[in-house]
N, C-alpha and C. Protein backbone atom coordinates (compact mmCIF):
# COMPACT_ATOMS: atom_id res chain seq x y z
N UNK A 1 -21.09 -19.69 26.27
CA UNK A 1 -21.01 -20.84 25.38
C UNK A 1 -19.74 -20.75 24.54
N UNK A 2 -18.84 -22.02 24.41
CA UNK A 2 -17.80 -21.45 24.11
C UNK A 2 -17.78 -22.11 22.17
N UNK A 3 -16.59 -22.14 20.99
CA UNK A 3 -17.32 -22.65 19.95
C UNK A 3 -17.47 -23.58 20.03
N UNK A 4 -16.73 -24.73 21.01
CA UNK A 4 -16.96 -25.93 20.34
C UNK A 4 -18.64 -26.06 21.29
N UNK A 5 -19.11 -25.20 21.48
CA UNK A 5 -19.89 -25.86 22.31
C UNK A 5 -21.09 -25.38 21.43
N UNK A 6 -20.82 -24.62 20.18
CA UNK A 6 -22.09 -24.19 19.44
C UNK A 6 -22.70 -25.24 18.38
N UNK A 7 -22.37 -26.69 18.58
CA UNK A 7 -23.53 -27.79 17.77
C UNK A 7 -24.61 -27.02 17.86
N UNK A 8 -25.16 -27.02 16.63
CA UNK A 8 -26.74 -26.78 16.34
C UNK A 8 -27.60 -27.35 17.52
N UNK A 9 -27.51 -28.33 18.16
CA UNK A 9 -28.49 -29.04 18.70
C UNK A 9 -28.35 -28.84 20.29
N UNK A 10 -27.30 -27.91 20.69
CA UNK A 10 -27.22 -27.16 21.56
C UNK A 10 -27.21 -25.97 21.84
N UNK A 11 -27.75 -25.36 20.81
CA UNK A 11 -28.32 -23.86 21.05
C UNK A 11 -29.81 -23.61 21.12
N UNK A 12 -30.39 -23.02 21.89
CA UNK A 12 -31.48 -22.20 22.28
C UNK A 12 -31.69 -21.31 21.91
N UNK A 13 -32.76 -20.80 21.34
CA UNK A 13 -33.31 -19.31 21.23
C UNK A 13 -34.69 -19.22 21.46
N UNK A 14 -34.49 -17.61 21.81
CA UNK A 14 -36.16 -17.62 22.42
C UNK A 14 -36.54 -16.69 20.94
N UNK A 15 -37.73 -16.61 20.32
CA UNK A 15 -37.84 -15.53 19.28
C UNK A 15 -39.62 -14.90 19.86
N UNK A 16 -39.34 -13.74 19.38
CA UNK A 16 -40.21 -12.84 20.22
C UNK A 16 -40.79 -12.04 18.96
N UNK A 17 -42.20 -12.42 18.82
CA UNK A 17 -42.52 -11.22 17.79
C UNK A 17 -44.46 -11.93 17.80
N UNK A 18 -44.47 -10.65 17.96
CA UNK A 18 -46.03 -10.62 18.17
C UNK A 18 -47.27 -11.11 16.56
N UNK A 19 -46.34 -11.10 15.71
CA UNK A 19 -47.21 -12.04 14.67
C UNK A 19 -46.91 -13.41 14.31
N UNK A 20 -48.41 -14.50 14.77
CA UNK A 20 -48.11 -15.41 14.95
C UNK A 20 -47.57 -16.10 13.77
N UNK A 21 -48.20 -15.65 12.56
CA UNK A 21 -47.26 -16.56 11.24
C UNK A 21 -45.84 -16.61 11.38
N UNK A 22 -45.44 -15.33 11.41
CA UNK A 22 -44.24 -15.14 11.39
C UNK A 22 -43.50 -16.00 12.71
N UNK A 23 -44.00 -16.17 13.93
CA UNK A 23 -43.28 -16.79 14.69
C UNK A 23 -43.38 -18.34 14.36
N UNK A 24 -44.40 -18.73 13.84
CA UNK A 24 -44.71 -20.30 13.73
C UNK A 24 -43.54 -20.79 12.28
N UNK A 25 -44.04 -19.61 11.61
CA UNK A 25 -43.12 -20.44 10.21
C UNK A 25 -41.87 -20.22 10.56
N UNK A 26 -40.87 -19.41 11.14
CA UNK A 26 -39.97 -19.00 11.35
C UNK A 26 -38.99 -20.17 12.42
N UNK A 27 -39.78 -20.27 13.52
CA UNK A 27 -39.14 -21.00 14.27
C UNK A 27 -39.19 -22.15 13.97
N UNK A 28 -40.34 -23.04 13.01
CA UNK A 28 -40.48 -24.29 12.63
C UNK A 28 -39.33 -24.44 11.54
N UNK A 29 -39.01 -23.11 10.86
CA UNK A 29 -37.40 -23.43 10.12
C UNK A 29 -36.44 -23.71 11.05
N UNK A 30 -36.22 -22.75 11.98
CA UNK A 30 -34.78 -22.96 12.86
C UNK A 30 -34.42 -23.99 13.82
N UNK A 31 -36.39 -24.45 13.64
CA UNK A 31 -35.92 -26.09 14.19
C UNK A 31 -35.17 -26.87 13.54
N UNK A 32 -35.81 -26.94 11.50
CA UNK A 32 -35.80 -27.65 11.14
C UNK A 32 -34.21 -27.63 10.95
N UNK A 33 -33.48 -26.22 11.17
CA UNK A 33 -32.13 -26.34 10.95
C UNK A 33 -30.92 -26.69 12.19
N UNK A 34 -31.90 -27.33 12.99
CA UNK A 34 -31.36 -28.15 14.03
C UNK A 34 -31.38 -27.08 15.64
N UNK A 35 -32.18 -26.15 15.40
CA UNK A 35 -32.02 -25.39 16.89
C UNK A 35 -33.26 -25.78 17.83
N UNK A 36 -32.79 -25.24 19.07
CA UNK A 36 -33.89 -25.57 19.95
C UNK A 36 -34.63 -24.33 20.33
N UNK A 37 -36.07 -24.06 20.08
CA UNK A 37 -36.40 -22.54 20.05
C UNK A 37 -37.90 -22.58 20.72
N UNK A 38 -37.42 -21.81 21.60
CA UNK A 38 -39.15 -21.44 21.97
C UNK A 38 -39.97 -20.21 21.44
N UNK A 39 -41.05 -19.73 22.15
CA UNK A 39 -41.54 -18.80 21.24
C UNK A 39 -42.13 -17.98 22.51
N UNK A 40 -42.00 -16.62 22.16
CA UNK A 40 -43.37 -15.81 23.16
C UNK A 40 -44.13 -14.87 22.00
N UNK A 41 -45.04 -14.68 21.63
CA UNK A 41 -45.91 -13.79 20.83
C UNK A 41 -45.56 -11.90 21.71
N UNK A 42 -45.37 -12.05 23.37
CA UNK A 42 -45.34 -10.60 23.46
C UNK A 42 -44.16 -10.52 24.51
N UNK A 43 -43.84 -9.29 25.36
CA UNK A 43 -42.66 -9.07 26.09
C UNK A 43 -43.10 -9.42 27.66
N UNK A 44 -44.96 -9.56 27.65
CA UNK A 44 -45.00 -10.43 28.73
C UNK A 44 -44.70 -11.84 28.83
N UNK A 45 -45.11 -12.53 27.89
CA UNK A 45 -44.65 -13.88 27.78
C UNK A 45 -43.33 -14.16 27.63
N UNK A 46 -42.76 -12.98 27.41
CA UNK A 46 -41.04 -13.54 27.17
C UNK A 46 -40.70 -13.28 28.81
N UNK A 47 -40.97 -12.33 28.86
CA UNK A 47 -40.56 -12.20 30.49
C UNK A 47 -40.89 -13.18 31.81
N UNK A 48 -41.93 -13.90 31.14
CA UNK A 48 -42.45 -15.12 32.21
C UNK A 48 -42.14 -16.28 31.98
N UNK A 49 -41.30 -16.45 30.32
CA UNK A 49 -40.87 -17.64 30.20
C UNK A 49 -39.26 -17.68 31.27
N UNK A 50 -38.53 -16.00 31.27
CA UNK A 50 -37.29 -15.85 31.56
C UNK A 50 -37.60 -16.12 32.78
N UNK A 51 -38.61 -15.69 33.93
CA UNK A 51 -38.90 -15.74 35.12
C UNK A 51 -38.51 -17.17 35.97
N UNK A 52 -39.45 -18.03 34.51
CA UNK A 52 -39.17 -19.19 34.97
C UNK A 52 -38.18 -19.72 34.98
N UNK A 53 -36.85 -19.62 34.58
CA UNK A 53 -35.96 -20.25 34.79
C UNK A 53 -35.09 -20.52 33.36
N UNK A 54 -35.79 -20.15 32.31
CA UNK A 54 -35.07 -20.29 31.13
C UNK A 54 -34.12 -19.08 30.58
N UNK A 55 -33.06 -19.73 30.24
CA UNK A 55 -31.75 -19.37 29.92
C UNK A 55 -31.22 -19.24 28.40
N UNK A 56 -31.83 -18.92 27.16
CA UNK A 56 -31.53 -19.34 25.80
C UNK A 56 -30.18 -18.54 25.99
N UNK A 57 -29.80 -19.46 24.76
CA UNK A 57 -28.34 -18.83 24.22
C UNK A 57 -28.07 -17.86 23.21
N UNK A 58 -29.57 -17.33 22.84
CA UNK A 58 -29.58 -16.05 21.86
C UNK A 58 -30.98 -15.78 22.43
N UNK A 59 -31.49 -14.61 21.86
CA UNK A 59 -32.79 -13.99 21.80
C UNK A 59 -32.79 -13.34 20.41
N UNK A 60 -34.37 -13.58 19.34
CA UNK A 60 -34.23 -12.94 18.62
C UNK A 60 -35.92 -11.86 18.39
N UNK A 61 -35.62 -10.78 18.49
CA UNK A 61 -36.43 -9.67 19.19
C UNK A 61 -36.87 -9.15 18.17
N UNK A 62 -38.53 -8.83 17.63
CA UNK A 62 -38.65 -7.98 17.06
C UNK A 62 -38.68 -6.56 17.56
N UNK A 63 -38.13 -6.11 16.78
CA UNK A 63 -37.71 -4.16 17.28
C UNK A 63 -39.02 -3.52 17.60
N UNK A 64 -40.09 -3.80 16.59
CA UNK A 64 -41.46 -3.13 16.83
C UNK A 64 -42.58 -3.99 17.51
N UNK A 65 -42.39 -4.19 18.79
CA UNK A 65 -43.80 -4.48 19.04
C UNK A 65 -44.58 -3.46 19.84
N UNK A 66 -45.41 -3.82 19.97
CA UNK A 66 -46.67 -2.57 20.44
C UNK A 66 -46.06 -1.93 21.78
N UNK A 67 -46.45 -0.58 21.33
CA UNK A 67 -45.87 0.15 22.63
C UNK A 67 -44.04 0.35 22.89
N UNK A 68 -43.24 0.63 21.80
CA UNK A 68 -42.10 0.13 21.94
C UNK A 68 -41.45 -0.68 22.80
N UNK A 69 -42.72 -2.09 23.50
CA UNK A 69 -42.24 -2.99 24.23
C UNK A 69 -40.66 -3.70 23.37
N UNK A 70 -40.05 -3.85 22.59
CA UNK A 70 -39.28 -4.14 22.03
C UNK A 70 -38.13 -3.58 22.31
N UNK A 71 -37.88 -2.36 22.60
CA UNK A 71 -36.68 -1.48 23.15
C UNK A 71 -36.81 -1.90 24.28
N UNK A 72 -37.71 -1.80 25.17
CA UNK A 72 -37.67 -1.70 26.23
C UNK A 72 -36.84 -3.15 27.01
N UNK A 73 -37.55 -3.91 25.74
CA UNK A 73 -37.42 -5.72 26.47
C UNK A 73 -35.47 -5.61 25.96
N UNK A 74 -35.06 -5.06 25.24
CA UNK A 74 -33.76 -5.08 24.86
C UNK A 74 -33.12 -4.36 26.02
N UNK A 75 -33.52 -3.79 26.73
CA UNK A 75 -32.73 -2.82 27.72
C UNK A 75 -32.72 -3.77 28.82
N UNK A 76 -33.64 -4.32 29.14
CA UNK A 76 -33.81 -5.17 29.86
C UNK A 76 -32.41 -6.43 29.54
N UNK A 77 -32.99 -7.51 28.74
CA UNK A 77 -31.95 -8.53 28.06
C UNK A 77 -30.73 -7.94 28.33
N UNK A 78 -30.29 -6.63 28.28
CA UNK A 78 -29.19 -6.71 28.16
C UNK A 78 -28.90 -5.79 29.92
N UNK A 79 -29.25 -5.09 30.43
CA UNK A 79 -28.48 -4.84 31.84
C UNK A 79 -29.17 -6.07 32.94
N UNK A 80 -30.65 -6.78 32.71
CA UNK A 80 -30.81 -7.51 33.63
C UNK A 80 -30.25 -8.89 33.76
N UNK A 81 -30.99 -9.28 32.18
CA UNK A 81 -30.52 -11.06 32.08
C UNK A 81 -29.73 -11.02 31.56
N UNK A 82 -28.81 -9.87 31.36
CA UNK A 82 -27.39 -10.47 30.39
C UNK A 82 -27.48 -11.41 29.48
N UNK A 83 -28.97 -11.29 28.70
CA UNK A 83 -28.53 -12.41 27.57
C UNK A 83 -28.98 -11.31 25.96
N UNK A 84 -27.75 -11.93 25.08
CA UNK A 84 -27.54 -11.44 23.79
C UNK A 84 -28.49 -11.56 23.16
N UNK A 85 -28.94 -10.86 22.11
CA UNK A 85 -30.19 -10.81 21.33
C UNK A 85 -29.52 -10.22 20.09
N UNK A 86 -30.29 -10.66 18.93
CA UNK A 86 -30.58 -10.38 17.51
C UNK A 86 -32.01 -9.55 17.74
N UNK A 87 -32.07 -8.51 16.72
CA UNK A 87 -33.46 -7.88 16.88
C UNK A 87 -33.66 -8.18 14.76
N UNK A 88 -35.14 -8.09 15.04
CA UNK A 88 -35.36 -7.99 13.31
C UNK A 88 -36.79 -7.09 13.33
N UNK A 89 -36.36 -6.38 12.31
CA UNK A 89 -37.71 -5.35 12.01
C UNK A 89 -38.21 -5.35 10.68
N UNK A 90 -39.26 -5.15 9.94
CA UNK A 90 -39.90 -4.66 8.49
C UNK A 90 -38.87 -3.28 7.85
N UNK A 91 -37.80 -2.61 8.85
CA UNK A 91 -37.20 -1.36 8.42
C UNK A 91 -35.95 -1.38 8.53
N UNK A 92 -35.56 -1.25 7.61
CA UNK A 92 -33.87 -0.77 7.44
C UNK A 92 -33.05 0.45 7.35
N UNK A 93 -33.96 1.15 7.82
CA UNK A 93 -33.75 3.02 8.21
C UNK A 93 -32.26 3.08 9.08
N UNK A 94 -31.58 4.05 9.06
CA UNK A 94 -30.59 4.30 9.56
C UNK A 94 -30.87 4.46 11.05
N UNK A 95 -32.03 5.00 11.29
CA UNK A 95 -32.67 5.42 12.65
C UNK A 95 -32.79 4.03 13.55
N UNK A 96 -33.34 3.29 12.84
CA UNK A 96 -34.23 1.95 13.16
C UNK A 96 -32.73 0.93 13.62
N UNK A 97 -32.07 1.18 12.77
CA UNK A 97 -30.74 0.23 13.14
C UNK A 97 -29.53 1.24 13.93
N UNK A 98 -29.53 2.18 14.41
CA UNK A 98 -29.20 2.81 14.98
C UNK A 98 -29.60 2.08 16.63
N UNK A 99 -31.10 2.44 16.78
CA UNK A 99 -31.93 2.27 17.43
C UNK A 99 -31.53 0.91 18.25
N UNK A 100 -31.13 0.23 17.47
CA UNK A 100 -31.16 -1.71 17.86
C UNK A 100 -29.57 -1.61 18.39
N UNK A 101 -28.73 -1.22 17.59
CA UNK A 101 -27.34 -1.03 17.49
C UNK A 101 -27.08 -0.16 19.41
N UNK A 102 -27.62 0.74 19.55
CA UNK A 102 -27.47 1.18 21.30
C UNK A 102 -28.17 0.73 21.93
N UNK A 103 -29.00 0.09 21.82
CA UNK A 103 -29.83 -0.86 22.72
C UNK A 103 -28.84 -2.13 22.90
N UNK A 104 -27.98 -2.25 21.93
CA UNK A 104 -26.90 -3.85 22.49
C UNK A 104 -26.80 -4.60 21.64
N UNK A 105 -27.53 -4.71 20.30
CA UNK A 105 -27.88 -6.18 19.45
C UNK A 105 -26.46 -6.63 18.83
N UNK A 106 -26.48 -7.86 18.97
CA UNK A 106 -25.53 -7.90 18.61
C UNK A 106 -26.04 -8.31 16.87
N UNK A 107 -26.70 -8.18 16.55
CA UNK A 107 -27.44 -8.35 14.85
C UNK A 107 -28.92 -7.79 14.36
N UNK A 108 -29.12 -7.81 13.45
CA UNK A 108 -29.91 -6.96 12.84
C UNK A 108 -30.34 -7.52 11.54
N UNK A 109 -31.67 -8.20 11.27
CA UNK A 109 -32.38 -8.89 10.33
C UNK A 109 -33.48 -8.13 10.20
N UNK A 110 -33.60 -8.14 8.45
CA UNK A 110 -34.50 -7.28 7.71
C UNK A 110 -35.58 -8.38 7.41
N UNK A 111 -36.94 -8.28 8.04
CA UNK A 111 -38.35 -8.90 7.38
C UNK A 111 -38.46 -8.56 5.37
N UNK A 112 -39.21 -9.78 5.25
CA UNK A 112 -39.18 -11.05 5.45
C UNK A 112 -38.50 -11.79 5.36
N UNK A 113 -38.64 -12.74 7.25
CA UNK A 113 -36.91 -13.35 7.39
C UNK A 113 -37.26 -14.42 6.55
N UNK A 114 -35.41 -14.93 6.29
CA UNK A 114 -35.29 -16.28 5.86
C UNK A 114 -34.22 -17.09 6.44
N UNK A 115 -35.04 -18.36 6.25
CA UNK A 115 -34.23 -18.84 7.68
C UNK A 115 -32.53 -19.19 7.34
N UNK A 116 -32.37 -19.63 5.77
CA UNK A 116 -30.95 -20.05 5.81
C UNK A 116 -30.01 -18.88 5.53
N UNK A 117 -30.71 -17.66 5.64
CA UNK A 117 -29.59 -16.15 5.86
C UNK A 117 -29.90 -15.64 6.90
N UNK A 118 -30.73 -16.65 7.71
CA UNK A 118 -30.41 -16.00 9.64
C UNK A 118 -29.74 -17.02 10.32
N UNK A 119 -29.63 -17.98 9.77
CA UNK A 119 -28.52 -19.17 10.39
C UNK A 119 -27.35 -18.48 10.55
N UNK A 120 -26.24 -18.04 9.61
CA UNK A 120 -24.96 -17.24 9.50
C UNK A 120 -25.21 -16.14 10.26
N UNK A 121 -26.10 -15.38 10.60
CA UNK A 121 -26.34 -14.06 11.55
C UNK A 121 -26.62 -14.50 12.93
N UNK A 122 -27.38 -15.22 12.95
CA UNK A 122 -27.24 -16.48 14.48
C UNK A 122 -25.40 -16.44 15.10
N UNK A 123 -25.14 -17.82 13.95
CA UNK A 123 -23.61 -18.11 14.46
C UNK A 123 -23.12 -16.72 15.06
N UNK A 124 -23.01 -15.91 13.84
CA UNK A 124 -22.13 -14.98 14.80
C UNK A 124 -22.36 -14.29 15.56
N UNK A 125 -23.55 -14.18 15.64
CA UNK A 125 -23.97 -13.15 17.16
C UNK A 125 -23.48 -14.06 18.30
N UNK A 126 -23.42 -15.72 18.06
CA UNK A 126 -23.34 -16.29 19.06
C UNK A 126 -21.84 -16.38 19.84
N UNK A 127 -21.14 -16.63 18.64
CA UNK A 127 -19.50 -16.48 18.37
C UNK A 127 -19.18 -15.05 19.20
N UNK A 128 -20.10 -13.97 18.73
CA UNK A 128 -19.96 -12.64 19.68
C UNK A 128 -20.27 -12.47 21.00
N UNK A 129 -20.73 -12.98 21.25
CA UNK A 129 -21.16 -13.26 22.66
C UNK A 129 -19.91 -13.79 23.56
N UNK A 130 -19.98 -15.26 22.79
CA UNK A 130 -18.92 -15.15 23.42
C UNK A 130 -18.08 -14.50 23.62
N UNK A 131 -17.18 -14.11 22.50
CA UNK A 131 -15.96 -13.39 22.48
C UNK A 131 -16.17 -11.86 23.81
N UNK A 132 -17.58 -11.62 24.00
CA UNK A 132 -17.80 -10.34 24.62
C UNK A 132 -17.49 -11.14 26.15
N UNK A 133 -18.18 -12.03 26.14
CA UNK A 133 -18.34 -12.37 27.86
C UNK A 133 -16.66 -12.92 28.18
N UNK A 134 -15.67 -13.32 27.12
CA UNK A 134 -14.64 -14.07 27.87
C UNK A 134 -13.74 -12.34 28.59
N UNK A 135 -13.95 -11.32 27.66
CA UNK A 135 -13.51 -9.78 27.97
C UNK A 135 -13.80 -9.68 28.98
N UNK A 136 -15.75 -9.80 29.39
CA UNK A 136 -15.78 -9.08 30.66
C UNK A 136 -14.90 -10.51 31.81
N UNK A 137 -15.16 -11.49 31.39
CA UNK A 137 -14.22 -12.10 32.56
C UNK A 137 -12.98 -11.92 32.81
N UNK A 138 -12.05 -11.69 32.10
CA UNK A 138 -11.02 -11.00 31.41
C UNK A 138 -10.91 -9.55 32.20
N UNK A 139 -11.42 -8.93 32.63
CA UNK A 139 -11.76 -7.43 32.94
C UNK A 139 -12.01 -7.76 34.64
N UNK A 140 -12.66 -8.62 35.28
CA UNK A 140 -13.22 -8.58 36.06
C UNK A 140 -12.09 -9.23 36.94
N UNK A 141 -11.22 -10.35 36.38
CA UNK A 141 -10.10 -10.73 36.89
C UNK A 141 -8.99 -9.84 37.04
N UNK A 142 -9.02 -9.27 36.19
CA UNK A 142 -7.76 -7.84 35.90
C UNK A 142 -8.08 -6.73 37.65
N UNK A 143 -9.11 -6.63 37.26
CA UNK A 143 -9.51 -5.76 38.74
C UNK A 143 -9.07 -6.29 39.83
N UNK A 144 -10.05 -7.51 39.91
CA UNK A 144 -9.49 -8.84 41.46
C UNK A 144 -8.06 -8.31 41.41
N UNK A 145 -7.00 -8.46 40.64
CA UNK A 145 -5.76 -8.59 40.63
C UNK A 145 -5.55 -7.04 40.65
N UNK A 146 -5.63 -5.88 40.62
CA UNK A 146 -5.53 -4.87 40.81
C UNK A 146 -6.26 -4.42 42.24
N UNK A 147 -6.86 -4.98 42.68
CA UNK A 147 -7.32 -4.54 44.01
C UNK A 147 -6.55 -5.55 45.40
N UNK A 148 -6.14 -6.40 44.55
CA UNK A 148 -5.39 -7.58 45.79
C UNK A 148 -4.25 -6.70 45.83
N UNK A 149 -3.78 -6.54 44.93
CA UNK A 149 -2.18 -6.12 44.78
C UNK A 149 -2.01 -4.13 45.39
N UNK A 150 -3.39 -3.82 45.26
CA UNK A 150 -3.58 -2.25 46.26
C UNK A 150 -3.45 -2.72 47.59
N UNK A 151 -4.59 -3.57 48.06
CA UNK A 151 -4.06 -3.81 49.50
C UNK A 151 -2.88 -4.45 49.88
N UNK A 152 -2.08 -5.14 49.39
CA UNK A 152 -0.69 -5.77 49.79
C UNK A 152 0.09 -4.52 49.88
N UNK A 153 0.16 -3.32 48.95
CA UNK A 153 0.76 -2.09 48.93
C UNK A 153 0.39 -1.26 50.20
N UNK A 154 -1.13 -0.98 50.78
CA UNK A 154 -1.36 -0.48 51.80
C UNK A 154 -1.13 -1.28 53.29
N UNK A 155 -1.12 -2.35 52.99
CA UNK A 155 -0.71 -2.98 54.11
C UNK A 155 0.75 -2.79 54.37
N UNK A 156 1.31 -3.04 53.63
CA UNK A 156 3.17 -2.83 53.38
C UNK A 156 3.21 -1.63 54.57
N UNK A 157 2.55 -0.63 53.53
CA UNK A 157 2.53 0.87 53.78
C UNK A 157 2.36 0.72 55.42
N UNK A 158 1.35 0.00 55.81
CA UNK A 158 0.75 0.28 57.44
C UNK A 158 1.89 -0.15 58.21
N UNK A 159 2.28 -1.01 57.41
CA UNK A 159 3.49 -1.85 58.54
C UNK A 159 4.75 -1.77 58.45
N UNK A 160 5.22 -0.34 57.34
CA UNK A 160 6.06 0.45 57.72
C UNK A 160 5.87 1.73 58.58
N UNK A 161 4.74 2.24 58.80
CA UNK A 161 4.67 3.14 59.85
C UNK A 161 4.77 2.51 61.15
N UNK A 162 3.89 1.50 61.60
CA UNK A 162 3.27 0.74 62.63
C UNK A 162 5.32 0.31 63.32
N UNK A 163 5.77 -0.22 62.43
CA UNK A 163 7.02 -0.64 63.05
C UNK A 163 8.63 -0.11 62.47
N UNK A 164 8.41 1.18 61.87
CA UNK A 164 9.29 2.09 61.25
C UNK A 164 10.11 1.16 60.55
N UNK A 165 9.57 0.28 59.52
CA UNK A 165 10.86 -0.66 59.29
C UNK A 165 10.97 0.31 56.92
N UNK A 166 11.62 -0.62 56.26
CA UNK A 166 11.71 -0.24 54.79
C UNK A 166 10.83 -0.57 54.42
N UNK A 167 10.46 -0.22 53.39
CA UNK A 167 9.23 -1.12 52.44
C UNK A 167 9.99 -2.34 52.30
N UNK A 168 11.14 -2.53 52.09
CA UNK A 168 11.46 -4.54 51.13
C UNK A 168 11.66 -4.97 52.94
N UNK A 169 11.79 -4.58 54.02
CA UNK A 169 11.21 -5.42 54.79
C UNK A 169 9.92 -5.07 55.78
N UNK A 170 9.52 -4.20 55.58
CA UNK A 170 8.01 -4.42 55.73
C UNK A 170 7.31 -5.27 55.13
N UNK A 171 7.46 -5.76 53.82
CA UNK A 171 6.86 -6.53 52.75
C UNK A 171 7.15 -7.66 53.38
N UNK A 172 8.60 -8.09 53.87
CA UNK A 172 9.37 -9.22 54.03
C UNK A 172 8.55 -9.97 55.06
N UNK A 173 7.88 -9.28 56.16
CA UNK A 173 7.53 -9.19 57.34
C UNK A 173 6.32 -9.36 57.39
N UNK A 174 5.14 -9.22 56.47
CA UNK A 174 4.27 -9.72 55.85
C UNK A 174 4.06 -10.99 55.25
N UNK A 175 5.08 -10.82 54.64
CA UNK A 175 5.29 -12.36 53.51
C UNK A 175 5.06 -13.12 54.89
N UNK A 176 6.25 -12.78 55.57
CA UNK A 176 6.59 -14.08 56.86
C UNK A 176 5.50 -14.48 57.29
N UNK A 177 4.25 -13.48 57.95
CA UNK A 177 3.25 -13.48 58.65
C UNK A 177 2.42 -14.50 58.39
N UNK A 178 1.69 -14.15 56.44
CA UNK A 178 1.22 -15.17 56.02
C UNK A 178 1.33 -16.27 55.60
N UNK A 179 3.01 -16.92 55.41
CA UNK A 179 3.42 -18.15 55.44
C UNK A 179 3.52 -18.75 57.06
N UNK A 180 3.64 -17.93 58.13
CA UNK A 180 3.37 -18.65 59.15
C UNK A 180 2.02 -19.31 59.24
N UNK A 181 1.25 -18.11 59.08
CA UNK A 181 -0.41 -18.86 59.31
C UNK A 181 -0.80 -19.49 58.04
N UNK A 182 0.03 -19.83 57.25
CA UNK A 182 -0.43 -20.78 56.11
C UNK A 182 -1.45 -19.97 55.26
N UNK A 183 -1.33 -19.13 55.12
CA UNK A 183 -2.55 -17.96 54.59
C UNK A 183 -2.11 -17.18 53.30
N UNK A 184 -3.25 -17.37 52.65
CA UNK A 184 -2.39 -15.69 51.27
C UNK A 184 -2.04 -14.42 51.67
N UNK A 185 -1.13 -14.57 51.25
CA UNK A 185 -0.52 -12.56 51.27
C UNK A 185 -1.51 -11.72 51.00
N UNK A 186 -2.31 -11.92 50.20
CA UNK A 186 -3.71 -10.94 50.10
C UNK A 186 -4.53 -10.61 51.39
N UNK A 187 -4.94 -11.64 51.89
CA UNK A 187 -5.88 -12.17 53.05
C UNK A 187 -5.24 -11.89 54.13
N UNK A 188 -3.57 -11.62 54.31
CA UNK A 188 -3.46 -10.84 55.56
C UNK A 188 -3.43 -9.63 55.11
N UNK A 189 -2.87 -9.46 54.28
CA UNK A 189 -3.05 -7.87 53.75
C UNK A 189 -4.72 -7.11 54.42
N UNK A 190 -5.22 -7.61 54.00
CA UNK A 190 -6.78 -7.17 54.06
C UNK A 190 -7.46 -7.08 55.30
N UNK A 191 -7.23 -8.53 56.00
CA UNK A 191 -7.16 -8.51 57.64
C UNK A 191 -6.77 -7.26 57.96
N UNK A 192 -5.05 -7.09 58.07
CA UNK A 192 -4.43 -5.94 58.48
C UNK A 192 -4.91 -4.59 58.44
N UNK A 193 -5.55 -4.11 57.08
CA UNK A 193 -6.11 -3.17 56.87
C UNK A 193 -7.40 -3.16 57.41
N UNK A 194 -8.50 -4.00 57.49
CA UNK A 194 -9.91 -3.78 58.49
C UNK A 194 -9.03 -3.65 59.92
N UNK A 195 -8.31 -4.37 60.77
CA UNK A 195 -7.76 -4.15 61.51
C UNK A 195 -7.54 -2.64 62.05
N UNK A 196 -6.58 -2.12 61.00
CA UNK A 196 -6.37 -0.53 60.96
C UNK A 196 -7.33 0.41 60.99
N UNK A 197 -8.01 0.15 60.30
CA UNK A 197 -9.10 1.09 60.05
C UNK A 197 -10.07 1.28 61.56
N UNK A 198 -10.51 -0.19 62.26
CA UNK A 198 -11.09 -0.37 63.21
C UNK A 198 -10.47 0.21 64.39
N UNK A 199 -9.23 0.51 64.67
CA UNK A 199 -8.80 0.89 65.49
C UNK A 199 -8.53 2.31 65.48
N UNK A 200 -8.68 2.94 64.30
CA UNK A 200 -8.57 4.39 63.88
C UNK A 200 -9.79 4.97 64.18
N UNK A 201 -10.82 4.39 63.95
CA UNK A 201 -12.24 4.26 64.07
C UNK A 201 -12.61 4.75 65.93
N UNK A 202 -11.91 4.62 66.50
CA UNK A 202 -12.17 4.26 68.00
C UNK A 202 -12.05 5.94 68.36
């Protein structure tokens, strides 16, 4: 979600906490402050709302529910569904926010919540999110581009042995290849190399 895309009236959250006052009065604020929020009372119901197909744009987790289902559902949120969460607990122990803090959160709210000093802890977890996910795309492109640019190097490499020529025209000779067949320099690169390999293979 990027900022301009954080209108109140387009954000989602799921909030997760096994006492029902607290989830009813709570989320009936963050409606009233323009969000769209569902509710699960436990980490089965959150998990069967996610099953189904829902996608919020935050999660906000209580740390303690029974059975440290609460850690657990955070470990989850964060290597399965990749989605960001706020956790809130009754404790402000160093341990306790420690605890939330390596599990992934990107925030941390002290009971009894209130809703117009979890609005500002919202935004920015959300703002963080983003900023985290444009990195990993950021990261993930950097690689693509570090692994295209290895095989154009090993291919080079093959097709200066293969035809004893220099590297700047082995390269040259490549280039040519894939502007003949109208193709990326990557994509013969890569050809070339399964090629190699397959025949080494024999």
């Amino acid at each position: 979600m990027s900022p301009a895309e954080l209108a109140w009236g387009q954000v989602h959250l799921l909030m997760i906490d096994d006492d029902r006052l607290i989830l009813s009065t709570v989320s009936q604020g963050l409606t009233q402050a323009g969000y769209r929020v569902s509710t699960a009372e436990s980490v089965a119901q959150a998990e069967e709302l996610l099953s189904a197909g829902q996608r919020p744009h935050l999660v906000l987790l209580d740390l303690h529910l029974p059975d440290d289902e609460g850690l657990s559902l955070a470990d989850s949120l964060r290597d399965l569904d990749n989605l960001p969460f706020v956790v809130f607990s009754a404790y402000s122990d160093a341990r306790t926010v420690e605890r939330a803090t390596s599990a992934g959160a990107l925030g941390y709210l002290v009971k009894p919540l209130d809703v117009p000093q979890m609005v500002p802890a919202i935004k920015a977890a959300l703002m963080r999110s983003h900023e985290l996910r444009d990195l990993r795309c950021t990261g993930a492109q950097l690689q693509t581009a570090l692994d295209l640019e290895r095989d154009i190097s090993v291919a080079v490499g093959i097709t200066m042995v293969e035809h004893r020529l220099s590297r700047d025209l082995a390269f040259k000779r490549l280039r040519a290849t894939a502007r003949s067949q109208r193709r990326k320099l990557a994509e013969v690169a890569a050809e070339l190399i399964r090629s190699f390999d397959v025949i080494h293979q024999i």
